[in-house]
N, C-alpha and C. Protein backbone atom coordinates (compact mmCIF):
# COMPACT_ATOMS: atom_id res chain seq x y z
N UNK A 1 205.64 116.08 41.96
CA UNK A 1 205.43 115.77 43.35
C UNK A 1 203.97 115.41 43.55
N UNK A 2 203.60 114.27 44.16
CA UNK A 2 202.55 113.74 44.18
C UNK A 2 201.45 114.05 45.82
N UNK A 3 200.60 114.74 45.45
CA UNK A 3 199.33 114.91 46.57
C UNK A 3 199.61 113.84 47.70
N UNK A 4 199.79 114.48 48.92
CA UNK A 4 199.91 113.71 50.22
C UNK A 4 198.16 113.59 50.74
N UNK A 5 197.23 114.00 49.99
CA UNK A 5 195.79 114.07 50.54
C UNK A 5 194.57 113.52 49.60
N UNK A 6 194.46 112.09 49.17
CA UNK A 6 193.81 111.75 47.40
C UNK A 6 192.55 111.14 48.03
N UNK A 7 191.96 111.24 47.32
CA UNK A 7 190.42 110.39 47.21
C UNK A 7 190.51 109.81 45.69
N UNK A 8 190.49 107.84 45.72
CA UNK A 8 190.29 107.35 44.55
C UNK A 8 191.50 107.97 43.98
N UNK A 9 192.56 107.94 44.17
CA UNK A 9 193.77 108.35 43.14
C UNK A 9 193.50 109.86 43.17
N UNK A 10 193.04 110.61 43.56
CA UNK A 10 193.03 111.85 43.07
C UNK A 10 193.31 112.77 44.20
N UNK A 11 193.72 113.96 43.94
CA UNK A 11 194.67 115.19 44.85
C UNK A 11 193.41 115.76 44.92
N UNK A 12 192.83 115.92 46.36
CA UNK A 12 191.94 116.24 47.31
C UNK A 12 191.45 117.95 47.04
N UNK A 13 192.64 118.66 46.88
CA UNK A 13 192.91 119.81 46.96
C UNK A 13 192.03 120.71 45.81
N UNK A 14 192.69 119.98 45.14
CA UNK A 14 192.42 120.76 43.34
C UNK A 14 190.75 120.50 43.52
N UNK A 15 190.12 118.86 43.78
CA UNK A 15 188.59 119.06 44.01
C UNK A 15 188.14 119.99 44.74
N UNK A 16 188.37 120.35 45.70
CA UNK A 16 187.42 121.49 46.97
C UNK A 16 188.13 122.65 46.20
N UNK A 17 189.01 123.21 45.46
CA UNK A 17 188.66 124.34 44.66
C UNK A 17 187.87 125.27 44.30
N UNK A 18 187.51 124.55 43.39
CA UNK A 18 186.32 124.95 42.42
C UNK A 18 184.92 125.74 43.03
N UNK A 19 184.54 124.85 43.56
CA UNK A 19 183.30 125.88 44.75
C UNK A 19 183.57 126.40 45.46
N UNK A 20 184.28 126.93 46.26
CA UNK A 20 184.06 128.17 46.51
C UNK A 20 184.94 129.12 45.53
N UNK A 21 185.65 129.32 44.34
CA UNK A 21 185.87 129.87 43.18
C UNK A 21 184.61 130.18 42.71
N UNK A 22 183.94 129.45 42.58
CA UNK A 22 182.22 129.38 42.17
C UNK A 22 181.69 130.31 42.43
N UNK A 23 181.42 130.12 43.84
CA UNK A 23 180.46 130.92 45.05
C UNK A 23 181.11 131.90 45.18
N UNK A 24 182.23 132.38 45.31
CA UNK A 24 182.84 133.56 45.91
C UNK A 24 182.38 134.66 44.55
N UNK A 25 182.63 134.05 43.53
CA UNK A 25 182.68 135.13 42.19
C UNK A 25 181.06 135.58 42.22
N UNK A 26 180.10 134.39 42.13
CA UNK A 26 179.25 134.56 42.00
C UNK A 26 178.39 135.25 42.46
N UNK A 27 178.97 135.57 44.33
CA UNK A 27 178.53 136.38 45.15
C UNK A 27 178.78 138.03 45.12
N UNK A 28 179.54 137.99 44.14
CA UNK A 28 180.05 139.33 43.75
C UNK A 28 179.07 139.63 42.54
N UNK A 29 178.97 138.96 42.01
CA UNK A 29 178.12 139.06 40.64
C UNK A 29 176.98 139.63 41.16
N UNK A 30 176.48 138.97 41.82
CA UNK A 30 175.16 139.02 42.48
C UNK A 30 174.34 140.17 43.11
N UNK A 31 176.38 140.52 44.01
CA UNK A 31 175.63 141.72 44.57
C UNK A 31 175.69 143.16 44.44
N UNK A 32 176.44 142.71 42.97
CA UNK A 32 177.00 144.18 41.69
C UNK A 32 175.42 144.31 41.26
N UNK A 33 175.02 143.17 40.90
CA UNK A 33 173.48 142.70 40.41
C UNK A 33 172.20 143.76 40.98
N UNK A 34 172.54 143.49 42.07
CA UNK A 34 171.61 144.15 43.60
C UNK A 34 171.45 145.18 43.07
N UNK A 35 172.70 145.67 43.74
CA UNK A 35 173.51 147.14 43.86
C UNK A 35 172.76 148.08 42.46
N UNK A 36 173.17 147.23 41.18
CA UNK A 36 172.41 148.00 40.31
C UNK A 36 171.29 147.89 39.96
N UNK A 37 170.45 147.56 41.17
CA UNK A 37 168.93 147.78 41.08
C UNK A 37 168.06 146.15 40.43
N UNK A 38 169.02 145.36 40.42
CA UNK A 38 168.52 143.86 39.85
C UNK A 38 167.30 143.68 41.13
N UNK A 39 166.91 142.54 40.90
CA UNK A 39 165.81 141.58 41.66
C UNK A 39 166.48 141.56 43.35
N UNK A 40 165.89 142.21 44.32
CA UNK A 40 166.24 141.98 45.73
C UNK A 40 166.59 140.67 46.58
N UNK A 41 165.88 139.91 45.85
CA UNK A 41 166.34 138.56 46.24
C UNK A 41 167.93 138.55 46.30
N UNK A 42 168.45 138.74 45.17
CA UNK A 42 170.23 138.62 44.82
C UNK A 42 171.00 138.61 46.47
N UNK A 43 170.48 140.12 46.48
CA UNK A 43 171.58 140.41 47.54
C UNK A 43 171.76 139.28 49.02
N UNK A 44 170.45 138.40 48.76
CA UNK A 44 170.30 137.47 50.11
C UNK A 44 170.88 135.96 49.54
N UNK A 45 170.96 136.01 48.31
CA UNK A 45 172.05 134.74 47.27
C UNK A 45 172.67 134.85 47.51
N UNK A 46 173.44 136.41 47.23
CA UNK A 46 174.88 136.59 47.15
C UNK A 46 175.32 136.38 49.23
N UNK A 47 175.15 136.71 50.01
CA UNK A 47 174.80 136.41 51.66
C UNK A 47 175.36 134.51 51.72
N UNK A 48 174.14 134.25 50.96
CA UNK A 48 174.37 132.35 51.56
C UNK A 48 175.61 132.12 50.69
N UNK A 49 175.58 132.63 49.40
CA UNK A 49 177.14 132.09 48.31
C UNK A 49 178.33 132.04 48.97
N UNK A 50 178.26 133.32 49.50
CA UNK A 50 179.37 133.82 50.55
C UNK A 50 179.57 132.79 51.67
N UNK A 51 178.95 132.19 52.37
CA UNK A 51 178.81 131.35 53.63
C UNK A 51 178.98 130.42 53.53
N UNK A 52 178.69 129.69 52.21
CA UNK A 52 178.82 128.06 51.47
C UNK A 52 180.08 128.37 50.79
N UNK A 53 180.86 129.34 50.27
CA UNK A 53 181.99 129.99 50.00
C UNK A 53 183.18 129.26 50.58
N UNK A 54 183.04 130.29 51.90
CA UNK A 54 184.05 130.47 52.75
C UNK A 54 184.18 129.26 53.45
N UNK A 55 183.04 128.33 53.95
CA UNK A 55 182.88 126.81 54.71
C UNK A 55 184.09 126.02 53.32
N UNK A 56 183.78 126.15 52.01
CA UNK A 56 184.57 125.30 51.19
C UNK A 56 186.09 125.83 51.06
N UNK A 57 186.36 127.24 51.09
CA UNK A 57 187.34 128.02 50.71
C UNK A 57 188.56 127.16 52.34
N UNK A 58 187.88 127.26 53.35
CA UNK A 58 188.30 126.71 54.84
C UNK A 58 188.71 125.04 54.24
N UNK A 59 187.38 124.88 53.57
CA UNK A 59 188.40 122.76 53.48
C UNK A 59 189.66 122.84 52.52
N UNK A 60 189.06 123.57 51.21
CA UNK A 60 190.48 123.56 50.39
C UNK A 60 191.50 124.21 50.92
N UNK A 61 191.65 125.18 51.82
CA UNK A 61 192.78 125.65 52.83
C UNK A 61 193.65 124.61 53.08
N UNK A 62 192.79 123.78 54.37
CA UNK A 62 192.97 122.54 54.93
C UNK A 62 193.86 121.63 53.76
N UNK A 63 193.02 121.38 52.87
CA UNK A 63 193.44 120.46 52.19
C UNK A 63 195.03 120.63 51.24
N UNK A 64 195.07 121.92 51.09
CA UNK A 64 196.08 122.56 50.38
C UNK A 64 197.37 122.87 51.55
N UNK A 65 197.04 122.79 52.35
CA UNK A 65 198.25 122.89 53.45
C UNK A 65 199.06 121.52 54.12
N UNK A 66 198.42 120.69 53.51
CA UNK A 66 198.70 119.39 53.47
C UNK A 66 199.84 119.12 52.68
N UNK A 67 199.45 119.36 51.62
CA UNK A 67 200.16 119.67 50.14
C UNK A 67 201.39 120.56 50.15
N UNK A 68 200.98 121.92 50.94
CA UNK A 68 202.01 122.94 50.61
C UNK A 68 203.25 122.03 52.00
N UNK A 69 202.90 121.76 52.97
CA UNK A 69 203.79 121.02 53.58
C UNK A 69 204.76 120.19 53.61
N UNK A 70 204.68 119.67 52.27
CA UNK A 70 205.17 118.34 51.68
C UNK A 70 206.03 118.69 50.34
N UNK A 71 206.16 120.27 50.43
CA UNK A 71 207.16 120.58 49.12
C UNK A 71 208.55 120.93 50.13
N UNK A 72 209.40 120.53 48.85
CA UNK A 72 210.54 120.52 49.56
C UNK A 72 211.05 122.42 49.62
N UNK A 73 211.23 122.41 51.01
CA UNK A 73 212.01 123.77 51.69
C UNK A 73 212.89 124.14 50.40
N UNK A 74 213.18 125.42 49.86
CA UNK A 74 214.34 126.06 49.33
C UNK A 74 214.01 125.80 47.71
N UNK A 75 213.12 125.50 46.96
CA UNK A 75 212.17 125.27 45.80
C UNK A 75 211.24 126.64 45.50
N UNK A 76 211.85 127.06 44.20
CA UNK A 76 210.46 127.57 43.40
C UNK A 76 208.72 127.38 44.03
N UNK A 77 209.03 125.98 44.14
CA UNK A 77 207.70 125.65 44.28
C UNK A 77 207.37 125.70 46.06
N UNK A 78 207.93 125.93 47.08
CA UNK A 78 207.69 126.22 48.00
C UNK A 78 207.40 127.59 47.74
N UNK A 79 208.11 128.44 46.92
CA UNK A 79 208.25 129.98 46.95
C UNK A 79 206.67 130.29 46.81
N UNK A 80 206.54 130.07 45.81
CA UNK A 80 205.27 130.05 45.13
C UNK A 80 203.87 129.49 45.67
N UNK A 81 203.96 128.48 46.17
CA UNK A 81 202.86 128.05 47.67
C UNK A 81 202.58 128.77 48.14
N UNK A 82 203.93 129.14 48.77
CA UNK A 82 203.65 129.98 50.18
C UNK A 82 203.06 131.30 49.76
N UNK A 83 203.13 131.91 48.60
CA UNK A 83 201.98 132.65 48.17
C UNK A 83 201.25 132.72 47.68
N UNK A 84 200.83 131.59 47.36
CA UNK A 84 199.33 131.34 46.60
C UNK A 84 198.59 131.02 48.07
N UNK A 85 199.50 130.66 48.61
CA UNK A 85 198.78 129.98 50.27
C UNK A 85 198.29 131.63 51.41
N UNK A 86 199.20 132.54 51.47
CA UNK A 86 199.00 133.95 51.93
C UNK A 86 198.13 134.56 50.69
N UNK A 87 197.81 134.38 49.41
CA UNK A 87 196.83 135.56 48.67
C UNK A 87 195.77 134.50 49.57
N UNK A 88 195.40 133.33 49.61
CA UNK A 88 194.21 133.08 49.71
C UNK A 88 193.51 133.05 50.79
N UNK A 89 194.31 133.30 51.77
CA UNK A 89 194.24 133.49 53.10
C UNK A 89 194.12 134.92 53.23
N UNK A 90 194.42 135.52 52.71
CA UNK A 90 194.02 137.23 52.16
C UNK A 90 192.48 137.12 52.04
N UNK A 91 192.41 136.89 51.34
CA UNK A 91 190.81 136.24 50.06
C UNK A 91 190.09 136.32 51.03
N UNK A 92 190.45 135.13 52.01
CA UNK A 92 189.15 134.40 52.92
C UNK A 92 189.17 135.48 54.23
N UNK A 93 190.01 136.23 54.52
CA UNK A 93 189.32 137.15 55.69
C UNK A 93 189.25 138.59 54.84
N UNK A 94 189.17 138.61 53.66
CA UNK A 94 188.23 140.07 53.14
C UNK A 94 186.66 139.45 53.16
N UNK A 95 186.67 138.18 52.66
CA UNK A 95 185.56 137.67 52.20
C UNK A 95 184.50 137.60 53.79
N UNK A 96 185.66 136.69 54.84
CA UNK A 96 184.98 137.04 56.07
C UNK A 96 184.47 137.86 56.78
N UNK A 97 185.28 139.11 56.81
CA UNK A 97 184.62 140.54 56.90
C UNK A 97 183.71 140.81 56.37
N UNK A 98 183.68 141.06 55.22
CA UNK A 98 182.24 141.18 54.48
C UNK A 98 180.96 140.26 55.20
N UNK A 99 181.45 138.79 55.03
CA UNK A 99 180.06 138.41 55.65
C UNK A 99 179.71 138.93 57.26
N UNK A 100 180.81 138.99 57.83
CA UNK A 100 180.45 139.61 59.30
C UNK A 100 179.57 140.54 59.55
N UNK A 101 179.91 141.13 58.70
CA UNK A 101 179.15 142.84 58.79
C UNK A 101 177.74 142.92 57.97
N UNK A 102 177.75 141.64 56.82
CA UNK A 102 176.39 141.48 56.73
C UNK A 102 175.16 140.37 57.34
N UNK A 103 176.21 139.62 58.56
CA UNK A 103 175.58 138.66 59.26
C UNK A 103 174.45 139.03 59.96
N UNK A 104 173.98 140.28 60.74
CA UNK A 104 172.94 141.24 61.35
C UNK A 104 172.60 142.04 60.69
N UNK A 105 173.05 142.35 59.45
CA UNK A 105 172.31 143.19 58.40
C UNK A 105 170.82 143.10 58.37
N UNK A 106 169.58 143.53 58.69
CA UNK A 106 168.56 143.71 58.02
C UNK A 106 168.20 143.06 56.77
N UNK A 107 168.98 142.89 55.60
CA UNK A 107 168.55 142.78 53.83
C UNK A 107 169.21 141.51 54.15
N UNK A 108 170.43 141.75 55.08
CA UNK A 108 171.82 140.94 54.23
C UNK A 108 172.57 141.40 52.79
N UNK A 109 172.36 142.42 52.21
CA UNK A 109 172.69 142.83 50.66
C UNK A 109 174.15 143.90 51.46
N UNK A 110 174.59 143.68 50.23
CA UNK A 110 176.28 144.30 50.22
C UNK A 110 175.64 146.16 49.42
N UNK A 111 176.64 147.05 50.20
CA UNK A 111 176.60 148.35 49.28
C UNK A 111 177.95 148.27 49.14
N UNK A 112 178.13 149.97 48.77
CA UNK A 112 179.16 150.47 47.85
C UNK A 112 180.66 149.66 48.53
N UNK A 113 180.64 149.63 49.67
CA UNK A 113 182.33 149.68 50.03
C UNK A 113 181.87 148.56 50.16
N UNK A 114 181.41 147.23 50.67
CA UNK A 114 181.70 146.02 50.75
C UNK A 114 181.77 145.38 48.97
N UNK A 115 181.05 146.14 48.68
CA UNK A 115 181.38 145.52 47.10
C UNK A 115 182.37 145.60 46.72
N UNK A 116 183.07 147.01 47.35
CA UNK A 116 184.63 147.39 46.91
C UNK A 116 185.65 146.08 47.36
N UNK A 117 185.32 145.90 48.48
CA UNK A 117 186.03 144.82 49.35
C UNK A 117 186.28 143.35 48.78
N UNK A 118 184.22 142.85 48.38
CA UNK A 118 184.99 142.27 47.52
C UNK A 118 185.80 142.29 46.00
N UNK A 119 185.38 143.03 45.44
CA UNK A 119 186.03 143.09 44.08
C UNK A 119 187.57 142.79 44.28
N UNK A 120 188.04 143.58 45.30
CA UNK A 120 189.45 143.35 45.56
C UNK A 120 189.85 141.89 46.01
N UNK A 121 188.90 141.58 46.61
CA UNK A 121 189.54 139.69 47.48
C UNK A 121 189.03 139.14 45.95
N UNK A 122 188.10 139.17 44.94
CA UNK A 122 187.81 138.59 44.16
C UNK A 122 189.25 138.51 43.06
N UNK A 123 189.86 139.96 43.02
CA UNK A 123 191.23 140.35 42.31
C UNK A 123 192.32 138.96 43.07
N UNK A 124 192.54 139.28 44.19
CA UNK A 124 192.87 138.44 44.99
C UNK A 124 193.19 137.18 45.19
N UNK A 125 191.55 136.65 44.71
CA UNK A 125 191.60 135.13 44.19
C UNK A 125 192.26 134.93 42.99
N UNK A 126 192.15 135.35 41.67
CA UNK A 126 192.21 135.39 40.57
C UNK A 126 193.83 135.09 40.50
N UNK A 127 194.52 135.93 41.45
CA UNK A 127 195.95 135.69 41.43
C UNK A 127 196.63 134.37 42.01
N UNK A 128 195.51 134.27 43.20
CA UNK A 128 196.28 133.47 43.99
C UNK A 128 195.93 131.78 43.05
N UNK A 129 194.66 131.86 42.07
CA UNK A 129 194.19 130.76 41.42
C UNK A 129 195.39 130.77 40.20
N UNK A 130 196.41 131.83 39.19
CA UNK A 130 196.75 131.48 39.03
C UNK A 130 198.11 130.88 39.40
N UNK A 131 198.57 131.56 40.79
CA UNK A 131 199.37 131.14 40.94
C UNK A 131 199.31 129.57 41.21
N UNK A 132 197.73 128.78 42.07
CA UNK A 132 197.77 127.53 42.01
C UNK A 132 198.49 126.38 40.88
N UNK A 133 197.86 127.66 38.95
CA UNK A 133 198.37 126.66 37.73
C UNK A 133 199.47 126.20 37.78
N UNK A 134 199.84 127.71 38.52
CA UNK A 134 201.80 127.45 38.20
C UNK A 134 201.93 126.45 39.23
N UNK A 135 201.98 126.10 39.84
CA UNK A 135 202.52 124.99 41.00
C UNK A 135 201.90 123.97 40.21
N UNK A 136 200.96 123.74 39.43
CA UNK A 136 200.32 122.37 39.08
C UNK A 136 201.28 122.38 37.96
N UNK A 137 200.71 123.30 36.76
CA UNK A 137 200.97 123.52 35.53
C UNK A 137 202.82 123.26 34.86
N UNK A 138 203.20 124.31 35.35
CA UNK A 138 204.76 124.50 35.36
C UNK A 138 205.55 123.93 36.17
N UNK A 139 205.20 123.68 37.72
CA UNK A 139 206.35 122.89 38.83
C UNK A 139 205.88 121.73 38.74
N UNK A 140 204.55 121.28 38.52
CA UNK A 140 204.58 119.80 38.81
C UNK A 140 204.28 119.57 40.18
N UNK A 141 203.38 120.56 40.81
CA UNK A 141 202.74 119.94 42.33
C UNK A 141 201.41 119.54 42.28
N UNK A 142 201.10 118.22 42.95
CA UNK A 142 199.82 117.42 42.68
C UNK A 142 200.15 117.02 42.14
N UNK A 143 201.10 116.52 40.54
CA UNK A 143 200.51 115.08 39.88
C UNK A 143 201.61 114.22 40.38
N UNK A 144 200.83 112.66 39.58
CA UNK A 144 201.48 111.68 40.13
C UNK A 144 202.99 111.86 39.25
N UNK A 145 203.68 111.39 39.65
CA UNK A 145 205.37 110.87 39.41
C UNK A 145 205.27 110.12 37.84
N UNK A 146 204.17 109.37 37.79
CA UNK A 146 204.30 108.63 36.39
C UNK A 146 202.85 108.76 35.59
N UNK A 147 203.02 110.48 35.77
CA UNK A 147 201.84 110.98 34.81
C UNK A 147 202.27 111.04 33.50
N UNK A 148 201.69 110.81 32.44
CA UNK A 148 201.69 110.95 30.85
C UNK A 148 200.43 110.34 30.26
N UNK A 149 200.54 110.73 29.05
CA UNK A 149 199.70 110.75 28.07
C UNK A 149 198.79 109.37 27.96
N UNK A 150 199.17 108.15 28.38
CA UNK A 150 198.98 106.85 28.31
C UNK A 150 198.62 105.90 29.84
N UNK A 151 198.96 107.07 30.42
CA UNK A 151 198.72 106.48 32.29
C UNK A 151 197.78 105.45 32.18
N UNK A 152 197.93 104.49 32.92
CA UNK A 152 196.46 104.10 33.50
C UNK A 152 195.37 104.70 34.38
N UNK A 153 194.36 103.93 34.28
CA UNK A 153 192.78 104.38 35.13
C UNK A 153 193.61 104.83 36.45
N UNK A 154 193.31 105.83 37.26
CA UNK A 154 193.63 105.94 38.55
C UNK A 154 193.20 104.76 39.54
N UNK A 155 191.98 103.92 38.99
CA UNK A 155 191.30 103.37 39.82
C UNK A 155 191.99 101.63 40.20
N UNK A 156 193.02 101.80 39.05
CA UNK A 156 193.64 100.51 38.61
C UNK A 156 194.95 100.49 39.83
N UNK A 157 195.04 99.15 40.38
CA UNK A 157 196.43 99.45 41.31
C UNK A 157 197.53 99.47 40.41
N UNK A 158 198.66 99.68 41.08
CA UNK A 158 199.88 100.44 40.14
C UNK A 158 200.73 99.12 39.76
N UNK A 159 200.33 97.86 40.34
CA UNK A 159 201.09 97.02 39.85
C UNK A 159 200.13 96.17 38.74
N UNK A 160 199.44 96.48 38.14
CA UNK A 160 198.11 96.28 37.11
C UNK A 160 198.89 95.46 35.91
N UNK A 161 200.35 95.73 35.80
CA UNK A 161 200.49 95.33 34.42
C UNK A 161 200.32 95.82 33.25
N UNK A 162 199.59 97.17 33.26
CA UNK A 162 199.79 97.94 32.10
C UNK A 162 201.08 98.92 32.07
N UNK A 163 200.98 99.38 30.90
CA UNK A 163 202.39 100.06 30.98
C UNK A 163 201.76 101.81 30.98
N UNK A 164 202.92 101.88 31.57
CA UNK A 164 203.11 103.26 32.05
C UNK A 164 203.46 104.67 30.99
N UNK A 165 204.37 103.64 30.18
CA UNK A 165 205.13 105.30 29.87
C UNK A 165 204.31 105.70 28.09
N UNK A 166 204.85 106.36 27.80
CA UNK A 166 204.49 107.12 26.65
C UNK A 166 204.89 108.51 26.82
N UNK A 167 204.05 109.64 25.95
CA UNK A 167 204.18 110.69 25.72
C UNK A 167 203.65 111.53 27.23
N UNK A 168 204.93 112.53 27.41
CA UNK A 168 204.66 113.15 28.73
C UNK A 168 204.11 114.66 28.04
């Protein structure tokens, strides 16, 4: 099933991923970092990671609900959306909480229980990222219809004249 949301041939979704996957982990890293007495700066990294996070975690939402919309009702692969779509929506208001409560903070640095908080939305992600594979990986949501081994350039129109098929 092919991305209803592409830039240049490509499924919108899977790009805005990655950063805030990035940022979210990293902000945890950071402020485990703190926490155990690292460089004070961290804890005001881990603050903005979180904020540049959640702004990207909000487009790939967007962008992924596009997507999850467009699978057909009564499918595995709806099943499976719809909870990769609720863990991550989980994710993003533990993650939001946290920043709330360190938005007037003094340091901005995370202690014991917001770290707890995130570790868990970080658990959170981890699931809901693999459940993303499986919808890519195993069902076949996002790629194109006449993906294989030999495709052409994305950038090429589809009536190009090269051939299509080969090894899937």
């Amino acid at each position: 099933m092919e991305s209803r949301l592409k830039v240049l041939g490509h499924a919108v979704h899977p790009m805005l991923v990655m950063f805030p996957v990035a940022l979210l982990v990293t902000a945890v890293l950071f402020d485990v970092i703190d926490a155990l007495g690292g460089p004070r700066f961290l804890g005001e990294v881990a603050y903005w990671n979180l904020t540049v996070g959640l702004i990207g975690g909000v487009l790939a939402a967007a962008a992924g609900a596009v997507d999850l919309l467009a699978i057909p009702a009564g499918t595995r692969a709806k099943r499976v959306g719809v909870t990769h779509a609720a863990a991550n929506f989980a994710m993003l208001l533990l993650f939001a909480a946290v920043w709330v409560v360190r938005l007037n903070a003094e340091y901005r640095t995370a202690g014991g229980a917001l770290i707890a908080i995130e570790v868990v939305a970080v658990a959170i992600l981890g699931v809901a990222a693999w459940l993303g594979g499986e919808l890519v990986g195993r069902l076949g949501v996002s790629v194109e219809r006449d993906a294989n081994l030999n495709a052409p350039s994305s950038l090429r129109p589809t009536g190009s004249g090269q051939p299509t098929g080969g090894a899937r």
